[in-house]
Protein backbone atom coordinates (compact mmCIF):
# COMPACT_ATOMS: atom_id res chain seq x y z
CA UNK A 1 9.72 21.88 21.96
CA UNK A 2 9.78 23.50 18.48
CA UNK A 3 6.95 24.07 16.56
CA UNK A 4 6.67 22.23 13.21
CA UNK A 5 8.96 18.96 13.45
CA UNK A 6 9.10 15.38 13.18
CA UNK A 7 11.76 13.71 14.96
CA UNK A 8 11.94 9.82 15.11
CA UNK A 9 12.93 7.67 18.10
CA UNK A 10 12.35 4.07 18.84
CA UNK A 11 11.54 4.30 22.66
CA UNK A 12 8.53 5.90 24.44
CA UNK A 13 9.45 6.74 28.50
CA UNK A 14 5.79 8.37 29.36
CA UNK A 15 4.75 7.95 32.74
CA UNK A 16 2.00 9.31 35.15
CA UNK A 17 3.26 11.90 37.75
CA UNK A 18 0.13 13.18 39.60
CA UNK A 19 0.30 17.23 39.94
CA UNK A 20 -2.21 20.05 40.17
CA UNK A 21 -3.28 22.02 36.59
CA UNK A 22 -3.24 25.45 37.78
CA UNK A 23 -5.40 26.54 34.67
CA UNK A 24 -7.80 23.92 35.41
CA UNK A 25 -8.16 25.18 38.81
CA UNK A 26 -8.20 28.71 38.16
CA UNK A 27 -10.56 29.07 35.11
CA UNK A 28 -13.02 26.38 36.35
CA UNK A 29 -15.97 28.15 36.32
CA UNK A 30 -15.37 29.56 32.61
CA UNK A 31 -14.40 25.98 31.67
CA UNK A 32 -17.71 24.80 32.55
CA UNK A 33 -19.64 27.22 30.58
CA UNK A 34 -17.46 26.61 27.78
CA UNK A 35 -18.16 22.69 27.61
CA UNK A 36 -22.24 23.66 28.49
CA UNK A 37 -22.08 25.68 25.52
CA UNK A 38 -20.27 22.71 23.11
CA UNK A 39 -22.60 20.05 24.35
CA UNK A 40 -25.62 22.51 23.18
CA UNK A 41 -24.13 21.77 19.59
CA UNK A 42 -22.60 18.48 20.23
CA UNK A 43 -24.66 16.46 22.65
CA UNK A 44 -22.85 13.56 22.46
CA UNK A 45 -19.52 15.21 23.90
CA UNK A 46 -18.35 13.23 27.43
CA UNK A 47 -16.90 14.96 30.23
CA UNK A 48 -14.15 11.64 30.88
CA UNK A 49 -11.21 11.80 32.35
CA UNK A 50 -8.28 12.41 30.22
CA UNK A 51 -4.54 12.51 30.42
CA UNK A 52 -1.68 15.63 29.37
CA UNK A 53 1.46 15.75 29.58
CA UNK A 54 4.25 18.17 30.43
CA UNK A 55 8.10 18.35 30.54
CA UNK A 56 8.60 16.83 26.91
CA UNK A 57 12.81 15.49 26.90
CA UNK A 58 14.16 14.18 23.19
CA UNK A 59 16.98 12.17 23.00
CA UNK A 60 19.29 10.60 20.26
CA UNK A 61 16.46 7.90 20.22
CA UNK A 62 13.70 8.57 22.81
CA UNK A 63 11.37 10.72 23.90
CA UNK A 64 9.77 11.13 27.53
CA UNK A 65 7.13 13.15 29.39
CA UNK A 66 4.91 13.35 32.37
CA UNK A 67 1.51 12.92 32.38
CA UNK A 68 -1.31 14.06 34.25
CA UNK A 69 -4.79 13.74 34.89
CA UNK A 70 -7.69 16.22 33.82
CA UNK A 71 -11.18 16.04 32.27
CA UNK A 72 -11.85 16.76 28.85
CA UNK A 73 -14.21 19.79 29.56
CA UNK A 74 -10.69 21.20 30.61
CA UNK A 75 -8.57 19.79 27.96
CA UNK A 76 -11.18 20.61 25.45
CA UNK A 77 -10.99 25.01 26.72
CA UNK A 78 -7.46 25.21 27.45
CA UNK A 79 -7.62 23.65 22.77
CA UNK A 80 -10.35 26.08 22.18
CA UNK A 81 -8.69 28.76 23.76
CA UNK A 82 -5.70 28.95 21.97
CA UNK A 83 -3.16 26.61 24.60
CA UNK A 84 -2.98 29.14 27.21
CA UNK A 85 -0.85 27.30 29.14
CA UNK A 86 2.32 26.37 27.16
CA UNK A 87 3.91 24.08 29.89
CA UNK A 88 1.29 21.46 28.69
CA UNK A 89 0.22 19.42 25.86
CA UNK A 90 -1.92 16.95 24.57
CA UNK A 91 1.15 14.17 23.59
CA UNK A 92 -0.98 11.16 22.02
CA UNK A 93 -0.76 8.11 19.42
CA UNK A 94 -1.57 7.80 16.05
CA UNK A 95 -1.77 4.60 13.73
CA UNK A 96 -0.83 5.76 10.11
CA UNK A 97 -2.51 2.97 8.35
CA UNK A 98 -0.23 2.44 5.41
CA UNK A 99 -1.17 0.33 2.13
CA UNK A 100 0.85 -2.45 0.59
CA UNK A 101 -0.18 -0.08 -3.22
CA UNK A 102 1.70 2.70 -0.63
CA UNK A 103 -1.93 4.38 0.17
CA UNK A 104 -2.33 6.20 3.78
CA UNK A 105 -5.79 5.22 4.81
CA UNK A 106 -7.11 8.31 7.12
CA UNK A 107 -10.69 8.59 8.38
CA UNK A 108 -13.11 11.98 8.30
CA UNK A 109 -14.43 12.75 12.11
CA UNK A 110 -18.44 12.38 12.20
CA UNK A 111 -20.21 15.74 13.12
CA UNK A 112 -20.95 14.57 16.55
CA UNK A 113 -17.16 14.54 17.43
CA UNK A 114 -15.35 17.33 18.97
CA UNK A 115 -13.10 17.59 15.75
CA UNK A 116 -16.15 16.75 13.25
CA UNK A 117 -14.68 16.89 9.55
CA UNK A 118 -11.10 16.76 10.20
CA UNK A 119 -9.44 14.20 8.56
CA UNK A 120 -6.44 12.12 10.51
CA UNK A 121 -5.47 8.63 11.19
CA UNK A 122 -6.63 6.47 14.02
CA UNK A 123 -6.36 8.56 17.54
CA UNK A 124 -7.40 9.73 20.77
CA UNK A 125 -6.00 11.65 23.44
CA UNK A 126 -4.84 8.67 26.02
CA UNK A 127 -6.80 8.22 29.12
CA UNK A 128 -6.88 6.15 32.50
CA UNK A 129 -7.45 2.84 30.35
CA UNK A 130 -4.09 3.76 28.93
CA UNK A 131 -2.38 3.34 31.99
CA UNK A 132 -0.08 0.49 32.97
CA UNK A 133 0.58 0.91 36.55
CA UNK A 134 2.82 4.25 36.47
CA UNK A 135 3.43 3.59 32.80
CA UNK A 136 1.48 5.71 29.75
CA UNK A 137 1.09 3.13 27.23
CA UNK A 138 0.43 4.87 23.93
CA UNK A 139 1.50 1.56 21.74
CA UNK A 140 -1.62 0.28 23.23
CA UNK A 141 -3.51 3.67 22.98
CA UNK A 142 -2.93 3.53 19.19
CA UNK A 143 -4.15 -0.28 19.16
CA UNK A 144 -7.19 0.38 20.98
CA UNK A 145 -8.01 3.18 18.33
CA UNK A 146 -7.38 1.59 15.42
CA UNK A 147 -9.47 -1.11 16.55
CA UNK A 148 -12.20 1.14 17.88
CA UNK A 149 -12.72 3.58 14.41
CA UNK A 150 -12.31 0.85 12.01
CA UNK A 151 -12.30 -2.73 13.32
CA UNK A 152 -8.62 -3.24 12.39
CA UNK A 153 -7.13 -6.29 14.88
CA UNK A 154 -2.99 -6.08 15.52
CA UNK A 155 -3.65 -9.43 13.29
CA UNK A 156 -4.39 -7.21 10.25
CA UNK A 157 -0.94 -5.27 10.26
CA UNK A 158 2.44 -4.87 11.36
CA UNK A 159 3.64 -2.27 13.09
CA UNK A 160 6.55 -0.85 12.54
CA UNK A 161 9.81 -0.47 15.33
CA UNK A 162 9.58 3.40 15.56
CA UNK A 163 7.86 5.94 16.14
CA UNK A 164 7.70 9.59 14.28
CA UNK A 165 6.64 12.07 16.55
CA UNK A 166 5.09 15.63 15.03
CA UNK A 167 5.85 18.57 17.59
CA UNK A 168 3.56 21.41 16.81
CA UNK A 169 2.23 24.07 18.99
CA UNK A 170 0.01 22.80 22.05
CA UNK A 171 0.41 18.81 20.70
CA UNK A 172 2.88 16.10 20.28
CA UNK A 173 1.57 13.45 17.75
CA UNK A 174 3.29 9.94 18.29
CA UNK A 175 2.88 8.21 14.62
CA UNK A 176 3.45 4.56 13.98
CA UNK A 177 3.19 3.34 10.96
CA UNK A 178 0.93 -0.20 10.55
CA UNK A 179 1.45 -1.75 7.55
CA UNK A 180 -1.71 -3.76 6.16
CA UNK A 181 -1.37 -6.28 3.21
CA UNK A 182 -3.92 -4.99 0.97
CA UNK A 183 -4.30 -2.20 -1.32
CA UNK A 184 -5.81 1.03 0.09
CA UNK A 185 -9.33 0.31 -2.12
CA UNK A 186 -9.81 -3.14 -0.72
CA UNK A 187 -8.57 -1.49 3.04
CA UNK A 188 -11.74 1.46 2.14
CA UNK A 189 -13.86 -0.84 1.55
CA UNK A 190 -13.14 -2.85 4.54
CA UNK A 191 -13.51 -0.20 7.03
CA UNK A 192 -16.36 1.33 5.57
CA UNK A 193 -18.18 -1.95 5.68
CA UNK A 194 -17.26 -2.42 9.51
CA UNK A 195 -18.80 1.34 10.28
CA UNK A 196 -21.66 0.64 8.17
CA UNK A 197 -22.26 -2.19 11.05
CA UNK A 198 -21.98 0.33 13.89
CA UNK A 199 -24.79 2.47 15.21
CA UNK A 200 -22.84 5.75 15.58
CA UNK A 201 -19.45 5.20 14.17
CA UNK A 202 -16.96 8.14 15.12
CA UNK A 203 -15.76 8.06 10.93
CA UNK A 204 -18.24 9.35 8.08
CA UNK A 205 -15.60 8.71 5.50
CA UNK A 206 -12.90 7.03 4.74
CA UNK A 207 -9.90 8.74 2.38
CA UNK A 208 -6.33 7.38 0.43
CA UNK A 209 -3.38 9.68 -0.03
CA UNK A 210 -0.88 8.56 -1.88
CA UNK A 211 0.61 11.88 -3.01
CA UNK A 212 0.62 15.59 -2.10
CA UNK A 213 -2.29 16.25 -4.60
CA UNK A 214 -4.53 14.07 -2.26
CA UNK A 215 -3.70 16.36 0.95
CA UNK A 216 -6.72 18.47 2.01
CA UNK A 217 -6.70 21.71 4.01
CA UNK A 218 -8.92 19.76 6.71
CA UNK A 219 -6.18 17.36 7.46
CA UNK A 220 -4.47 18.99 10.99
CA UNK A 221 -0.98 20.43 10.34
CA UNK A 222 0.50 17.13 12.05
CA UNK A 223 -1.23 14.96 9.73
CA UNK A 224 0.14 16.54 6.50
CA UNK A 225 3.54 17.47 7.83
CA UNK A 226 4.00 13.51 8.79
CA UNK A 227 2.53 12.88 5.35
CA UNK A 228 4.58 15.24 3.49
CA UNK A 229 7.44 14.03 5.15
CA UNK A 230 6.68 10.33 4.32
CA UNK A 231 6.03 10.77 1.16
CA UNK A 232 9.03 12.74 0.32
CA UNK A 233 10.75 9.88 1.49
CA UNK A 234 9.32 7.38 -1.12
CA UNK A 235 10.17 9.63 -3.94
């Protein structure tokens, strides 16, 4: 994979292939003092079961891996600690919510989050719910998200036919775009009246980007390269 691109494609071929994670093996016990000593500042962090990926194939108009299951306590070092293993990554969805004024809608993490202040669009690395028999499902990863951080239904946008995937070191970020008939203010205040109903919503803030000036330096580099990218297209 090379660091730093987006490539588009129209078809996702993920599916589960069950094999060992040597690191995960190996480094267990420094793994589990690693996650004792995150959960000392972030209580709230879950050791679930998660899902990575390896063996990453691009075509004319695909792309294709094989996943694999882990915890997050593992997942969560192997991020910390620089991706030590480079045969792996973390290859997950994102829904670029996408204005009809042509405002991205991102949301900030809340401090109890593993990623607390970043700002992205609607994600999560996939996980056994994600699964379709053998079959990663990361359309329905990124609908579950959406729904999850800010209340958005599939009957509140349209998605669009392709996907543009940001390779950087360690991750590959699967973007769709979801167009939503509204203007990025009205979309704000929508989502920030659904978290205001929750009792620990995963977003403390809600933010429009329209042009490069908006782009902050705690956006991840996938984030702004996609938006970059998009944007430079609309000009």
């Amino acid at each position: 994979m090379t660091s730093g691109t987006v490539r588009r494609v129209t078809r996702l071929d993920l599916v589960l292939k069950p094999q060992p994670w040597l690191f995960a093996e190996q480094k267990r016990a420094e793994i589990e003092a690693h996650f004792a000593r995150r959960q000392q500042d972030k209580p709230k962090l879950w050791n679930g079961r998660i899902l990575m990926a390896r063996h990453a194939v691009f075509t004319d108009d695909s792309f294709g891996a094989e996943y694999f299951e882990t915890d997050f306590a593992s997942f969560l070092a192997w991020r910390d600690w620089g991706f030590p293993d480079g045969e792996v990554f973390n290859g997950f969805g994102m829904g670029a919510l996408l204005c009809a004024d042509g405002a991205f809608v991102l949301g900030e993490m809340a401090d109890f989050t593993s990623n607390a202040g970043q700002i992205y669009f609607p994600a999560g690395t996939p996980d056994l719910s994600d699964l379709r028999g053998t079959i990663v499902d990361i359309p329905g990863s990124v609908t579950r998200e959406v729904e999850e951080e800010t209340g958005l239904t599939p009957a509140d946008y349209r998605a669009s036919d392709h996907w543009d995937l940001v390779v950087t070191r360690g991750l590959v970020a699967m973007m769709r775009v979801l167009h939503v008939d509204a203007s990025g203010e009205a979309l704000r205040a929508r989502i920030e009246a659904n978290l205001a109903r929750e009792t620990a919503p995963e977003l403390c803030a809600i933010h429009l980007v329209r042009n490069a000036g908006d782009l902050k330096p705690v956006m991840p580099i996938f984030v702004t390269a996609f938006l970059e990218a998009q944007l430079k297209s609309t000009i």
